[in-house]
N, C-alpha and C. Protein backbone atom coordinates (compact mmCIF):
# COMPACT_ATOMS: atom_id res chain seq x y z
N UNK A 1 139.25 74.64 157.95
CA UNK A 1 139.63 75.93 158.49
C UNK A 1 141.14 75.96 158.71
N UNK A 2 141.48 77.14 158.69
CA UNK A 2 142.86 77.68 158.72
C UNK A 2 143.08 78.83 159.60
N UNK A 3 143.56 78.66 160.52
CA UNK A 3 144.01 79.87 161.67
C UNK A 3 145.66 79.92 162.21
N UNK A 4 146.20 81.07 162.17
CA UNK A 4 147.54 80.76 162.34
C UNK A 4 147.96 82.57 163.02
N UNK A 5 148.91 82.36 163.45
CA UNK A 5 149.58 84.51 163.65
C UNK A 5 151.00 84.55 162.84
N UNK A 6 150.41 85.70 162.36
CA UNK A 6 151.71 86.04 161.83
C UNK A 6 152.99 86.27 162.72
N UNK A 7 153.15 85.96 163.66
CA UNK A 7 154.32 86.16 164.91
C UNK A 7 154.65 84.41 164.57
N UNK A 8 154.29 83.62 164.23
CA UNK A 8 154.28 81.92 164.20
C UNK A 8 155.28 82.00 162.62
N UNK A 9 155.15 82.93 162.06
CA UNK A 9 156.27 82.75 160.71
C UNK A 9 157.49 83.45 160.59
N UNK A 10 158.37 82.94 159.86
CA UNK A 10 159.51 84.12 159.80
C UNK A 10 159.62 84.54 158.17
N UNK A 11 160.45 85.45 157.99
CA UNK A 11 160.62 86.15 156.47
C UNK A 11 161.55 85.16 156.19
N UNK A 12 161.42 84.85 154.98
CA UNK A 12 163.01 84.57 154.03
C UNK A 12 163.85 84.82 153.97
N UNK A 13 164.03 86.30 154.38
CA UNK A 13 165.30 86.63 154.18
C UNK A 13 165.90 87.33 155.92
N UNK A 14 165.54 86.71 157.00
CA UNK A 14 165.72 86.93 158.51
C UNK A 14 164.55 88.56 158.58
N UNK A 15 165.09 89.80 158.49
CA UNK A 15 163.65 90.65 158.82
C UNK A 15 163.21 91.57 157.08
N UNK A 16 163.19 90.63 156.27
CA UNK A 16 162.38 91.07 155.03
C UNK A 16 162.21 90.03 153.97
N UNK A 17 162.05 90.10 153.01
CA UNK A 17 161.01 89.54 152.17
C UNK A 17 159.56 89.03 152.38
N UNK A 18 159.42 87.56 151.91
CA UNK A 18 157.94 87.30 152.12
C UNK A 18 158.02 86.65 153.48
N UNK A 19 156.77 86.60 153.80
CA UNK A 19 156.37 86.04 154.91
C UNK A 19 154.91 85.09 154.36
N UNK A 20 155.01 83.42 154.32
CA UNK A 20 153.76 82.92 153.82
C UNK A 20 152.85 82.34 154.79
N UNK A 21 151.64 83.30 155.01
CA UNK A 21 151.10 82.78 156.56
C UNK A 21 150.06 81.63 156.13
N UNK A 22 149.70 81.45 154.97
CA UNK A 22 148.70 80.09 154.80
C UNK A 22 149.30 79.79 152.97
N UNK A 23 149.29 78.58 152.77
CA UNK A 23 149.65 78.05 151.44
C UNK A 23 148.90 77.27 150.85
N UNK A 24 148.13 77.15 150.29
CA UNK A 24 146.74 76.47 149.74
C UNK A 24 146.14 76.21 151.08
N UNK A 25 144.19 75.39 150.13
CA UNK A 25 145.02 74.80 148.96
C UNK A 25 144.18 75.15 147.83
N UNK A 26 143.42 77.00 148.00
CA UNK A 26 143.11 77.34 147.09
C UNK A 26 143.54 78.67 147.13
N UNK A 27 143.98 79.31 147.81
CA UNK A 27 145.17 80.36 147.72
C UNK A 27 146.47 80.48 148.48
N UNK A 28 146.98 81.58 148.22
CA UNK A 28 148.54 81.44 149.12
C UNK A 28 148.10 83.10 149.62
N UNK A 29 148.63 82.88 151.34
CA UNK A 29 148.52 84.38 151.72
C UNK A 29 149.59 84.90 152.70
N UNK A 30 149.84 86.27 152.24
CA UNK A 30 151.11 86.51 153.12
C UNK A 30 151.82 87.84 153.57
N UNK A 31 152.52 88.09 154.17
CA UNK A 31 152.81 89.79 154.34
C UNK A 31 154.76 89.58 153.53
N UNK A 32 154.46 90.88 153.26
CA UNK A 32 156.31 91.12 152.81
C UNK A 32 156.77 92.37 153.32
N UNK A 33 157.74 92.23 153.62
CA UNK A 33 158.39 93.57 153.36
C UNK A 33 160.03 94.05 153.29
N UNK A 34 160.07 94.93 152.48
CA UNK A 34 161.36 95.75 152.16
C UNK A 34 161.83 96.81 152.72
N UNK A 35 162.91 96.61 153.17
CA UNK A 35 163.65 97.33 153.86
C UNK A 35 164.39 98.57 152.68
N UNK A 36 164.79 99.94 153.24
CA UNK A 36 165.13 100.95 152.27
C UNK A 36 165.96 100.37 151.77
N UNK A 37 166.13 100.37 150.19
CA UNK A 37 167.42 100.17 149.54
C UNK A 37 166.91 98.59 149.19
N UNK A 38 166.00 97.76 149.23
CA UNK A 38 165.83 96.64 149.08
C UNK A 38 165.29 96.70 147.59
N UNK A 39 164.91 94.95 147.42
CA UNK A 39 163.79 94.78 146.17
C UNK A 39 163.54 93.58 146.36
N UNK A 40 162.74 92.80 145.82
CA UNK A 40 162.28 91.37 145.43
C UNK A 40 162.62 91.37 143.86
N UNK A 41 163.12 90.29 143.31
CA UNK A 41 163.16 89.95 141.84
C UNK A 41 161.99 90.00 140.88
N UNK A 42 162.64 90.58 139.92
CA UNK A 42 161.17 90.69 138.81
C UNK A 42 160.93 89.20 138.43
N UNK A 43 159.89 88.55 138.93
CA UNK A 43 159.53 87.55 138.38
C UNK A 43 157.98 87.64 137.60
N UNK A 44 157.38 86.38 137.36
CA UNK A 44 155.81 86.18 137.08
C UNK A 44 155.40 84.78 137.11
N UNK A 45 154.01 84.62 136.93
CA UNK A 45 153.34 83.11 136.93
C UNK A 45 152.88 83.05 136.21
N UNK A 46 152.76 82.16 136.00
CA UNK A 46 152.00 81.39 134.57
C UNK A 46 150.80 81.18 134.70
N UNK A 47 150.28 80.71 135.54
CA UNK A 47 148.55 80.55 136.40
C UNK A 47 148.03 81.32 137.34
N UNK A 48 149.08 81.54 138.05
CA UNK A 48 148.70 82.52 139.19
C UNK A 48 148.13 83.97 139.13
N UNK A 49 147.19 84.28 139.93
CA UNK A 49 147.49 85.93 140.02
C UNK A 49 147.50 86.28 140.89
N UNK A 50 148.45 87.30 141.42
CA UNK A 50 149.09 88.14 142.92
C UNK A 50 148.13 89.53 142.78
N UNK A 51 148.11 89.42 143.90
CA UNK A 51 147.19 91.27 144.58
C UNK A 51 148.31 91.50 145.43
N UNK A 52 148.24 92.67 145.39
CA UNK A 52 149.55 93.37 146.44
C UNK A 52 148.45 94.57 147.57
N UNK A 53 148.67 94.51 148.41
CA UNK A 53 148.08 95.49 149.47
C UNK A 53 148.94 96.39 150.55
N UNK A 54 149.44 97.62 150.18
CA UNK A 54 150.06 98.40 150.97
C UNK A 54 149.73 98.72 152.26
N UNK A 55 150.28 97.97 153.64
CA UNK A 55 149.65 98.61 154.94
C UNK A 55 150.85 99.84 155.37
N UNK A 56 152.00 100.06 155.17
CA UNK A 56 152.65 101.04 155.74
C UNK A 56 153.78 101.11 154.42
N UNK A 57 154.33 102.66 154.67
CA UNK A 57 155.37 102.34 153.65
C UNK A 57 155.42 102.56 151.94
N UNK A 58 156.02 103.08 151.26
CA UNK A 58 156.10 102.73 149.91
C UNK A 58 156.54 101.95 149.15
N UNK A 59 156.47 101.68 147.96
CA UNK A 59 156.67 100.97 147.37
C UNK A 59 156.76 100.89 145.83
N UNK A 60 157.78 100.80 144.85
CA UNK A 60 158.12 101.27 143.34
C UNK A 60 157.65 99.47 143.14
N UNK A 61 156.48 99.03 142.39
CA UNK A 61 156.14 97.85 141.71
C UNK A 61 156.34 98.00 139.98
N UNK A 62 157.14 97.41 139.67
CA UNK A 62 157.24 97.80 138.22
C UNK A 62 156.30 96.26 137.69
N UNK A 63 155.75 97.23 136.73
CA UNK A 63 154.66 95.58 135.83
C UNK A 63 155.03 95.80 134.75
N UNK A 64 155.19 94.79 134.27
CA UNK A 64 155.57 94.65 132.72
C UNK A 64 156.91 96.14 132.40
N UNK A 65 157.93 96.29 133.26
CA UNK A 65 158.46 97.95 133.14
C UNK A 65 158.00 98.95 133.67
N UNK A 66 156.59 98.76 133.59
CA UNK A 66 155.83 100.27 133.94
C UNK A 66 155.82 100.79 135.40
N UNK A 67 156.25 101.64 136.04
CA UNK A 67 156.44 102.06 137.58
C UNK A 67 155.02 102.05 138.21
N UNK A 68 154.26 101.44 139.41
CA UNK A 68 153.38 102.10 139.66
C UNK A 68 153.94 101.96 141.13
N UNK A 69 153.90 103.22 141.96
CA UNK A 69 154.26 103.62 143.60
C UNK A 69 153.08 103.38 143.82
N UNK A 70 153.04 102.27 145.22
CA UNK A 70 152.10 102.11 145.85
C UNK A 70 152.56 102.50 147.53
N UNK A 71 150.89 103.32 148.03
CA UNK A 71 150.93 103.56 149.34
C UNK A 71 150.05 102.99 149.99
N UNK A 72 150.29 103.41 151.43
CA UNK A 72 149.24 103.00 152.40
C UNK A 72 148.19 102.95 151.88
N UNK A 73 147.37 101.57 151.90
CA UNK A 73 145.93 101.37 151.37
C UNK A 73 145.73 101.76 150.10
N UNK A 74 147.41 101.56 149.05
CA UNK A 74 146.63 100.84 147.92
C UNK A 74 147.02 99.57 147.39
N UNK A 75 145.76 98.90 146.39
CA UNK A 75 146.03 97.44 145.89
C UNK A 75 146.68 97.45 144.74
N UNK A 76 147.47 96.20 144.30
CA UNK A 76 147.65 96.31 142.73
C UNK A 76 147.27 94.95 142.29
N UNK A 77 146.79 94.67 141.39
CA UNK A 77 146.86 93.18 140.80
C UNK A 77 147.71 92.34 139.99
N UNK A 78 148.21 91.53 139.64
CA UNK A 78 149.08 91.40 138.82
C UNK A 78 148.22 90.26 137.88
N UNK A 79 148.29 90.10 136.85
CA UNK A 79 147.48 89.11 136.35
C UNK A 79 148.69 88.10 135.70
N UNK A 80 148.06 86.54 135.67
CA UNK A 80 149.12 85.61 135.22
C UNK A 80 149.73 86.24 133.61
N UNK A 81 151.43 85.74 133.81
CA UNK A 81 152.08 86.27 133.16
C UNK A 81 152.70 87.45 132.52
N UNK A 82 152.04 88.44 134.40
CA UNK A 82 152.73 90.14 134.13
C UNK A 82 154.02 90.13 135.04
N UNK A 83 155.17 90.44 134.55
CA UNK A 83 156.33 90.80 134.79
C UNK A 83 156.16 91.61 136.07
N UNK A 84 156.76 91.29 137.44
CA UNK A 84 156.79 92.18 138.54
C UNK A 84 158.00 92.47 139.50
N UNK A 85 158.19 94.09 139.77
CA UNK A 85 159.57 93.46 140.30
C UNK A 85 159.24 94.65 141.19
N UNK A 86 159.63 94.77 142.56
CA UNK A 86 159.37 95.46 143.71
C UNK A 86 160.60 96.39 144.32
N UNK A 87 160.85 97.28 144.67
CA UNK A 87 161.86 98.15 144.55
C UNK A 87 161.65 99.39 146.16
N UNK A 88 162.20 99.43 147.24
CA UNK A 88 162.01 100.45 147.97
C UNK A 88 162.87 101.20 148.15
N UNK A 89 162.20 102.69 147.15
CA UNK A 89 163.13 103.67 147.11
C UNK A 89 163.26 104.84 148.52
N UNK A 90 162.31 104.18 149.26
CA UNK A 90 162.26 104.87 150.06
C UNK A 90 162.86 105.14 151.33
N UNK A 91 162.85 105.68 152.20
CA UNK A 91 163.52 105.54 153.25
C UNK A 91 163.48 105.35 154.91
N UNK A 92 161.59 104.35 154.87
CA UNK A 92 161.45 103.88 155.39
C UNK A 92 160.25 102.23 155.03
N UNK A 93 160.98 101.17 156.00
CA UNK A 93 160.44 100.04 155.32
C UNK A 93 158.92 99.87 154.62
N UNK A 94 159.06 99.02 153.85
CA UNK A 94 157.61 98.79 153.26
C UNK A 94 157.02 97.76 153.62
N UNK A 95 155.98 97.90 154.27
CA UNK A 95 155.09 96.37 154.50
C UNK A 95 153.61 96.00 153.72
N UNK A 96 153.60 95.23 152.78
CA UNK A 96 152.57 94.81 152.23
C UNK A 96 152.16 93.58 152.50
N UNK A 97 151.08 92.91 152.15
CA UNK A 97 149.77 91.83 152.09
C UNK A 97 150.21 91.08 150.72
N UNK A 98 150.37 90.08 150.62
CA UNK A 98 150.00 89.78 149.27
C UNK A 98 149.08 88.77 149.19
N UNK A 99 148.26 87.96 148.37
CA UNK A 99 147.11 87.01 147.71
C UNK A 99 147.90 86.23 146.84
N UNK A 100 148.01 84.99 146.12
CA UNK A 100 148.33 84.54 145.28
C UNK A 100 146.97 83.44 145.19
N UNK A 101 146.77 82.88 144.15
CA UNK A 101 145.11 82.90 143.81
C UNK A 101 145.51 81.80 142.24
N UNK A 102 145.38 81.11 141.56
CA UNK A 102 145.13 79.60 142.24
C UNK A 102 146.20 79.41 143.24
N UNK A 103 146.61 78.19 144.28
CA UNK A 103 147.33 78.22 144.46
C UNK A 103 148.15 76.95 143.65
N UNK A 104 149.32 77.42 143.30
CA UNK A 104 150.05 76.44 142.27
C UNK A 104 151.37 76.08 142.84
N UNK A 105 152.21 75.14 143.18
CA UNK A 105 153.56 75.10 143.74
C UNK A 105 153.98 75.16 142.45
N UNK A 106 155.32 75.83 142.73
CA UNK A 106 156.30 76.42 141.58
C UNK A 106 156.03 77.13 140.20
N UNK A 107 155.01 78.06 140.64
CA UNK A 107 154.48 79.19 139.82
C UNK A 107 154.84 80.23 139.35
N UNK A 108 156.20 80.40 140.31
CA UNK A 108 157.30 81.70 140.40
C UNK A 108 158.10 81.25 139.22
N UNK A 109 158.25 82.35 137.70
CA UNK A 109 159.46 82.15 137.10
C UNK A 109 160.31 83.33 136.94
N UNK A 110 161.50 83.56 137.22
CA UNK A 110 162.64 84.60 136.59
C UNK A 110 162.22 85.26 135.67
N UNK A 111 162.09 86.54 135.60
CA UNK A 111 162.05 87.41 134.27
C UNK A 111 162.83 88.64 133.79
N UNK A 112 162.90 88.71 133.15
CA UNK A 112 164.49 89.98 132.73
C UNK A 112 163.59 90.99 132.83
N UNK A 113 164.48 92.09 133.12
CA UNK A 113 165.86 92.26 133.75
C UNK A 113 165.17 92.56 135.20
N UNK A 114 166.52 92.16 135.96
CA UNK A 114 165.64 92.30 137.34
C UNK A 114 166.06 93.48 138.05
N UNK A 115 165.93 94.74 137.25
CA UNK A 115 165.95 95.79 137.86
C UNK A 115 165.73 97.15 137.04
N UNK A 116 164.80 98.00 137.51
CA UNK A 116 164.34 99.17 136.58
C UNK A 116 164.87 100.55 137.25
């Protein structure tokens, strides 16, 4: 078993990016979020696959290029080796959920261009 609060973690980047509240050791789980004017890098995995879950906030997820805006209470999936890059055009923060599913250390790779 695994029990923890999300008040026990901090973001990456002081009050945005990811937040990883459990890390294997058969998934990775976690909240993010972007502040207006922000993004996360278009990356992807090779094994992995990410679910994204919108609790407040919008959000421009580009997959493979393609725009999809996600809102409050919706999911997206990303399947291993889809291009993703996160973008808030909006003008108030975005907070999402994410899943990462196997869990793999160093699954994250760089992918061009990192901005749509």
């Amino acid at each position: 078993m695994i029990k923890t609060n999300e008040m026990d973690h901090a973001y990456r980047f002081g009050d945005n990016g990811p937040k990883y509240l459990i890390r294997g050791p058969m998934c990775d789980l976690g909240v993010v979020v972007l502040q207006p004017g922000q993004s996360f890098r278009n990356h992807r995995h090779k094994e992995v696959c990410e679910v994204f879950y919108t609790l407040s906030g919008e959000v421009c997820l580009y997959l493979d290029g393609e725009m999809q805006i996600l809102q409050e209470g919706d999911v997206l999936q990303c399947d291993p080796g889809e291009a993703h890059y996160l973008v808030n055009k909006g003008t108030v923060p975005w907070k999402g959920v994410f899943v990462k599913s196997p869990h793999v250390n160093g699954d994250s790779h760089p992918a061009e261009p990192d901005c749509y």
